[in-house]
N, C-alpha and C. Protein backbone atom coordinates (compact mmCIF):
# COMPACT_ATOMS: atom_id res chain seq x y z
N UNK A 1 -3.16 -5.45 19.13
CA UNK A 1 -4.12 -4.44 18.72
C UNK A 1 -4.10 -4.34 17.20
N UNK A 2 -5.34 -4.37 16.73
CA UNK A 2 -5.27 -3.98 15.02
C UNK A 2 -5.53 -2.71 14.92
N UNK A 3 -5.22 -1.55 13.88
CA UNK A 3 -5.76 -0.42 13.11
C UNK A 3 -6.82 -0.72 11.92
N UNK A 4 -7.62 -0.03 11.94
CA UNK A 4 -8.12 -0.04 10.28
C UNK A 4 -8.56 1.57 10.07
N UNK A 5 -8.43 1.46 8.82
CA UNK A 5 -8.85 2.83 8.23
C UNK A 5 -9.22 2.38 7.06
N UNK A 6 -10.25 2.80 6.61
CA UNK A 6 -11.08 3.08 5.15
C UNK A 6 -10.75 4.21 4.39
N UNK A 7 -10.47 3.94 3.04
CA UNK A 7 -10.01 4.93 1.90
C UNK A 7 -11.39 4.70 0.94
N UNK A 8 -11.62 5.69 -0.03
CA UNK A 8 -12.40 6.05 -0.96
C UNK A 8 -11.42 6.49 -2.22
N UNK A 9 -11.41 5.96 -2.89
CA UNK A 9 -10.67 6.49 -4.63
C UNK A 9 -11.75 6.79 -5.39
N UNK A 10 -12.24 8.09 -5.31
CA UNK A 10 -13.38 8.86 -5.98
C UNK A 10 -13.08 8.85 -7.25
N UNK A 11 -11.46 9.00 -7.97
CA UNK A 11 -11.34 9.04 -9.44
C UNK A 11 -11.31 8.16 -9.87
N UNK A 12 -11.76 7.24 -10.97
CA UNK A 12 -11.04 5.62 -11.84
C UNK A 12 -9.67 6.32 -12.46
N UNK A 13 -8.78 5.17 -12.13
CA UNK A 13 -7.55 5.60 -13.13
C UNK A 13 -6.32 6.37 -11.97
N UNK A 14 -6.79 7.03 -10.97
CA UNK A 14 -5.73 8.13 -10.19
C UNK A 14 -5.07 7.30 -9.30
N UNK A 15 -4.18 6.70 -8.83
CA UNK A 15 -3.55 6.34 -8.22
C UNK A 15 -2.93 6.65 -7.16
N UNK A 16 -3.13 6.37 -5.87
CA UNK A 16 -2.68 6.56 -4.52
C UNK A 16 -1.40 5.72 -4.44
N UNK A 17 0.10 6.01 -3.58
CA UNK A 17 0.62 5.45 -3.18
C UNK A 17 1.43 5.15 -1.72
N UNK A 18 1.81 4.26 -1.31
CA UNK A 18 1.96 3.76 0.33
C UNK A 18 3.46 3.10 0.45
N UNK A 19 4.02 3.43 1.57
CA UNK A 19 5.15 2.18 1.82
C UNK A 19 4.11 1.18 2.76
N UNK A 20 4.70 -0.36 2.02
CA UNK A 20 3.80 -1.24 3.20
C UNK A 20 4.51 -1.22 4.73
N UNK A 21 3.76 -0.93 5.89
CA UNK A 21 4.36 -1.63 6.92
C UNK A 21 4.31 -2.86 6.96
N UNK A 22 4.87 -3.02 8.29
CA UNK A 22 4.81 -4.62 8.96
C UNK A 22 3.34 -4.79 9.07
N UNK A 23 2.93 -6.42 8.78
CA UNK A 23 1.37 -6.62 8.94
C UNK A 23 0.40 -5.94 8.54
N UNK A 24 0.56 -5.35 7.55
CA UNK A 24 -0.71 -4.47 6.95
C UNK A 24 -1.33 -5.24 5.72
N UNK A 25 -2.53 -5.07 5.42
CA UNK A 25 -3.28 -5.83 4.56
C UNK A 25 -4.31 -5.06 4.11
N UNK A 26 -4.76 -5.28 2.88
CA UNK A 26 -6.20 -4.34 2.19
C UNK A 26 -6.81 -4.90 2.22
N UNK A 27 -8.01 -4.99 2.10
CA UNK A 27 -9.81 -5.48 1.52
C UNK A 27 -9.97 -4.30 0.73
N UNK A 28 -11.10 -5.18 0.44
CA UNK A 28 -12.18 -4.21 -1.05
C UNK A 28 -13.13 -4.23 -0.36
N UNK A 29 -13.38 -3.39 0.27
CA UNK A 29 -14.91 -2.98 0.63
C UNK A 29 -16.23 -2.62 -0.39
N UNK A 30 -15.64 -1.76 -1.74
CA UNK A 30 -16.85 -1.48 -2.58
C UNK A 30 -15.79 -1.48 -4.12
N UNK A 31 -16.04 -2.12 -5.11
CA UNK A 31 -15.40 -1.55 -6.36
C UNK A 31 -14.66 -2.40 -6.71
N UNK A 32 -13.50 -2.29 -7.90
CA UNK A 32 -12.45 -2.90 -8.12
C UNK A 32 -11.35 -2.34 -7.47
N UNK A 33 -10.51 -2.82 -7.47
CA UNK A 33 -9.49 -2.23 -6.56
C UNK A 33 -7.85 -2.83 -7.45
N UNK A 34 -7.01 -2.10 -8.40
CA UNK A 34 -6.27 -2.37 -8.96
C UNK A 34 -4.80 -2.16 -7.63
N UNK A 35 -3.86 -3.23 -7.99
CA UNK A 35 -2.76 -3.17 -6.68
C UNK A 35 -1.56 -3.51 -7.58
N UNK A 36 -0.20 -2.63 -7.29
CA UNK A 36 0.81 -2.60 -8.38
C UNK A 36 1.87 -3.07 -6.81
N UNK A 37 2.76 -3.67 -7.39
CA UNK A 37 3.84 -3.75 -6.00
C UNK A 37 4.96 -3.69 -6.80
N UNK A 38 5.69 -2.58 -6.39
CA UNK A 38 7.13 -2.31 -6.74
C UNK A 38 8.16 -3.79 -7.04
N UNK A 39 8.41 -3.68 -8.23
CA UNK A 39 9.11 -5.28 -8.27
C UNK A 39 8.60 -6.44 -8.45
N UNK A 40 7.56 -6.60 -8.63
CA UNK A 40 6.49 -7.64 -9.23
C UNK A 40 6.46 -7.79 -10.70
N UNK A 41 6.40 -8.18 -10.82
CA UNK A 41 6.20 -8.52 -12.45
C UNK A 41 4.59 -8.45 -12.90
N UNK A 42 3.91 -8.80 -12.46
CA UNK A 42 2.19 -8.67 -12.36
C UNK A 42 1.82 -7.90 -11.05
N UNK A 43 0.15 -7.02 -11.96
CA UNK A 43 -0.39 -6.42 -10.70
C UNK A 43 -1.67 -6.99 -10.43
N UNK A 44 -2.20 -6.87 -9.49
CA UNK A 44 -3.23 -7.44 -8.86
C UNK A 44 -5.14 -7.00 -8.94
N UNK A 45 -5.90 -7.44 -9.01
CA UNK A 45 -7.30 -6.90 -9.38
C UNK A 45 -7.95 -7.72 -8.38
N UNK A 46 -8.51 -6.81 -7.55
CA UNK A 46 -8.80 -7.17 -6.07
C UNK A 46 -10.67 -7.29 -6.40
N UNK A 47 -11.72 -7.85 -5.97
CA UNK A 47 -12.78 -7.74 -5.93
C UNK A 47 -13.65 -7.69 -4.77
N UNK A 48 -14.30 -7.09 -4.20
CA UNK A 48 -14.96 -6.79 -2.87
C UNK A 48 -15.02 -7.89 -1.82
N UNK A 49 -14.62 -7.80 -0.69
CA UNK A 49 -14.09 -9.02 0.30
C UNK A 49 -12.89 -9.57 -0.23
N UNK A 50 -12.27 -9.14 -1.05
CA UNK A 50 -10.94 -9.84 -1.03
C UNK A 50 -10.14 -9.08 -0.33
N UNK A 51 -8.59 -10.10 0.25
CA UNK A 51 -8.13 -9.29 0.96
C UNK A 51 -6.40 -9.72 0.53
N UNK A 52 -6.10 -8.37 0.64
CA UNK A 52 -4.17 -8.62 -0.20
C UNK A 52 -3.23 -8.06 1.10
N UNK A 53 -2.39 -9.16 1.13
CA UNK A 53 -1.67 -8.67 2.49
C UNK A 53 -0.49 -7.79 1.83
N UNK A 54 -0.09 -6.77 2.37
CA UNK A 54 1.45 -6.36 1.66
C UNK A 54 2.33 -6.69 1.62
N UNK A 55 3.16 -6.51 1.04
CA UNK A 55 4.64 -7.11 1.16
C UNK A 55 5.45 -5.99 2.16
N UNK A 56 5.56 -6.10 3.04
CA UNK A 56 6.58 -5.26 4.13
C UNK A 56 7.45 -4.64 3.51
N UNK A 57 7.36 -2.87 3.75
CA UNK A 57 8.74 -2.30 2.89
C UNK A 57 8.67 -1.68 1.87
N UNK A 58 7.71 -2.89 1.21
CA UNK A 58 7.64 -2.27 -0.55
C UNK A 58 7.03 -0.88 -0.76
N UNK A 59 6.77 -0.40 -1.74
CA UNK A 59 6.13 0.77 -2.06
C UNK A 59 5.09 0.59 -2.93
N UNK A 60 3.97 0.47 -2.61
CA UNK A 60 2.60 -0.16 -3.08
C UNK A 60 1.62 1.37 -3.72
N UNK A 61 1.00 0.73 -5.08
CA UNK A 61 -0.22 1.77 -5.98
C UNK A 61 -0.92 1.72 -5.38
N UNK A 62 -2.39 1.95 -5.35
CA UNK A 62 -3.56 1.40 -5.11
C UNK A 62 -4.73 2.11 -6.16
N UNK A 63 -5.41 1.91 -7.21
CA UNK A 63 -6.42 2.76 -7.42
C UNK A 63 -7.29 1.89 -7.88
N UNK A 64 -8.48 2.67 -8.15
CA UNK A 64 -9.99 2.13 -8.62
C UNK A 64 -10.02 1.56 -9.91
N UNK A 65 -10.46 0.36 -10.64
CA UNK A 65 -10.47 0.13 -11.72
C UNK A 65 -12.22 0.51 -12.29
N UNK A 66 -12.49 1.43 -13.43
CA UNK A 66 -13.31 1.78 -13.47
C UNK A 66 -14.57 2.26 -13.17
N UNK A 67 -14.31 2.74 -11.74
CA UNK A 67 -15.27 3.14 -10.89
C UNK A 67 -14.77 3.68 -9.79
N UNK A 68 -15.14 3.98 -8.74
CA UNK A 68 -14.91 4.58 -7.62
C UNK A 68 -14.62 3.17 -6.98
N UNK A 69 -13.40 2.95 -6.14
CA UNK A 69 -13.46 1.88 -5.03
C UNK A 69 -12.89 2.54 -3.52
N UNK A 70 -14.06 1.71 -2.67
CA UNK A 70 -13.22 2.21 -1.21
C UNK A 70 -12.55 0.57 -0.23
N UNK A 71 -11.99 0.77 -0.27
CA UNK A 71 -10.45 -0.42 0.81
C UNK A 71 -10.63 -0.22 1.85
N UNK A 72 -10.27 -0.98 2.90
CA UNK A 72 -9.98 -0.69 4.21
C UNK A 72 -7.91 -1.30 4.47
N UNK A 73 -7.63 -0.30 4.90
CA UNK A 73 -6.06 -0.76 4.89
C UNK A 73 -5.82 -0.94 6.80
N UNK A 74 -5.89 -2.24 6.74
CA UNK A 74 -5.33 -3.14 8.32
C UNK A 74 -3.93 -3.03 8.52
N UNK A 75 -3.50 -2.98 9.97
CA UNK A 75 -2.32 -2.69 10.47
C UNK A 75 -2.61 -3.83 11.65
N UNK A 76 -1.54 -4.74 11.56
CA UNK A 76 -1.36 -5.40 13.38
C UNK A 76 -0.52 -5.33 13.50
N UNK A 77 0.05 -4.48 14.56
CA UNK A 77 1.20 -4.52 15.24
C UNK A 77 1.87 -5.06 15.92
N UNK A 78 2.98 -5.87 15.31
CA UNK A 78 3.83 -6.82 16.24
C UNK A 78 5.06 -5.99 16.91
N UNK A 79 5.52 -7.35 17.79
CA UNK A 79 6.54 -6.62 18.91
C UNK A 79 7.97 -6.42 18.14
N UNK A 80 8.80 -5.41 18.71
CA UNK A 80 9.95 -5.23 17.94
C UNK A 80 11.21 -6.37 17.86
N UNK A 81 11.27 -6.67 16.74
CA UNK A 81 12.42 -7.88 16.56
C UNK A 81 13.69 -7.94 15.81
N UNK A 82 14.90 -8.52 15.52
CA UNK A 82 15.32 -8.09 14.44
C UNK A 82 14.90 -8.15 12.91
N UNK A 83 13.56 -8.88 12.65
CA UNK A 83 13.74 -8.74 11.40
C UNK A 83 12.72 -7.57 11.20
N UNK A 84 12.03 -7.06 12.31
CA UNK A 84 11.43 -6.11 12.02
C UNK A 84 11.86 -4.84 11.65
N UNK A 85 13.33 -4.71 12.78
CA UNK A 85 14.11 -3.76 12.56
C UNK A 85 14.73 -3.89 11.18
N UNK A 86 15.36 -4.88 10.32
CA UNK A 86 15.99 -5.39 9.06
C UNK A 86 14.99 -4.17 8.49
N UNK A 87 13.60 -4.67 8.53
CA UNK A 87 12.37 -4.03 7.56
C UNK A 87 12.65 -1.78 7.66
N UNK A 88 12.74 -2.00 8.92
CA UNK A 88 12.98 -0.15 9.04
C UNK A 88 13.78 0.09 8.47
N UNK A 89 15.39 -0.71 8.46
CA UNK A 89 16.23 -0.36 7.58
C UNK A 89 16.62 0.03 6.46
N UNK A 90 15.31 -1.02 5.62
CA UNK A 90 15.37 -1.22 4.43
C UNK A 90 14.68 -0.08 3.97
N UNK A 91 13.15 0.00 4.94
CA UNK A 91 12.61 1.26 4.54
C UNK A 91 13.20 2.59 4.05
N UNK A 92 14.02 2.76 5.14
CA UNK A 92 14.81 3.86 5.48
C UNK A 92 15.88 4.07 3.85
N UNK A 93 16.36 3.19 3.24
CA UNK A 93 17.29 3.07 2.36
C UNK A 93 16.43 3.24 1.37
N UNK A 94 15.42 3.18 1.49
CA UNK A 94 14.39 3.04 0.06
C UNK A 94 14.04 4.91 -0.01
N UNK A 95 13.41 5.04 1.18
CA UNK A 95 13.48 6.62 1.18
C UNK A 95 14.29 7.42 0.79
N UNK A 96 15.67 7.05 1.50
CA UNK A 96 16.56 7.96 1.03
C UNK A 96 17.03 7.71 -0.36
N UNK A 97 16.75 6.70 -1.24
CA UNK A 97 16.76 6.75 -2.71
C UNK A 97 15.53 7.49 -3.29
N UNK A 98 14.33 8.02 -2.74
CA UNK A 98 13.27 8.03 -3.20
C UNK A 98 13.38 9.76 -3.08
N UNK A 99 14.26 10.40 -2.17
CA UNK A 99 15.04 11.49 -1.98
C UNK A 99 15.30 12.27 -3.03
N UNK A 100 16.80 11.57 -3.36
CA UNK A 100 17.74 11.53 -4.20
C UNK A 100 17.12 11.72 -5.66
N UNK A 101 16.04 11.16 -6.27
CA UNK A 101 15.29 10.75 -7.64
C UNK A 101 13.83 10.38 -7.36
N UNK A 102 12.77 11.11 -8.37
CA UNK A 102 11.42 11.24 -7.62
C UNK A 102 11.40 10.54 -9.16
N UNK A 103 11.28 9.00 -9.67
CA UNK A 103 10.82 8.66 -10.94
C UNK A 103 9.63 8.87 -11.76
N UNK A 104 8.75 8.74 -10.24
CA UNK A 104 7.21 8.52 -10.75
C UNK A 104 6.43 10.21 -10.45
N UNK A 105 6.90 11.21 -10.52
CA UNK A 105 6.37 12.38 -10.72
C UNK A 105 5.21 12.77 -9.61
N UNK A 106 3.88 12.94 -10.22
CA UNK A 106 3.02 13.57 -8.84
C UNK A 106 2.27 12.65 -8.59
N UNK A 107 2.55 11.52 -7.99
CA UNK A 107 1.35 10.37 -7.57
C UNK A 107 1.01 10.79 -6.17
N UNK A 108 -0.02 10.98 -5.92
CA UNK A 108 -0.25 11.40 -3.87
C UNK A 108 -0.04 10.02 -3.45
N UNK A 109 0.48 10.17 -2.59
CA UNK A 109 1.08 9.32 -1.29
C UNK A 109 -0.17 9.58 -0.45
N UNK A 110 -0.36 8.10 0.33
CA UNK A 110 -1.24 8.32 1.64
C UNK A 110 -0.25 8.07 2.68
N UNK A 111 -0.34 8.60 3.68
CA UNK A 111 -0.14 8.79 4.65
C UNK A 111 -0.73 7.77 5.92
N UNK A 112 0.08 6.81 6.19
CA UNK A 112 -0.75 5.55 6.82
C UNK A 112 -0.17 5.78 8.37
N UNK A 113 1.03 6.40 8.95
CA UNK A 113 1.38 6.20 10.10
C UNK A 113 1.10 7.10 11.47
């Protein structure tokens, strides 16, 4: 089974942020679509029909580059395995550092699950 849900970033510049799940992926439905991934060294500039898979785990930006952009953020859900479980783990360890020390101040979080 896949999910999709469509987002709208009405502000240029404001930044939404996400933990990636397992199998989740963006498109650009309308706009530019700027993509930062925790630990990357470069960020990404997405253009309408393109599509960026996530990196599992990570803690991903997302916002509009000079305009309003709306995404659609895909979910396929695979069956439970160990490396899927590895991935909850990790999640889980990332949170509870994210607990502990809030670096990046008031960025809204979306809420994907």
């Amino acid at each position: 089974m896949r999910e999709l849900r469509v987002f709208e970033l009405d502000e240029p510049g404001q930044a939404v942020s996400l933990r990636a799940a397992c199998g989740q992926s963006v498109k650009v439905v309308e706009g530019r679509l700027w993509v930062t991934v925790e630990g990357y060294v470069t960020d990404f500039w997405l253009q309408p029909g393109e599509v960026f898979a996530l990196p599992e785990g990570e803690r991903v930006w997302l916002s509009g580059e000079g305009g309003p952009a709306r995404f659609a953020l895909a979910a396929v859900s695979e069956p439970l395995s160990l490396r899927r479980l590895a991935s909850w783990l990790r999640v889980l360890a990332h949170r509870w550092g994210e607990w502990k020390t809030d670096a990046f101040g008031e960025c809204p979080r979306l809420s994907v699950r």
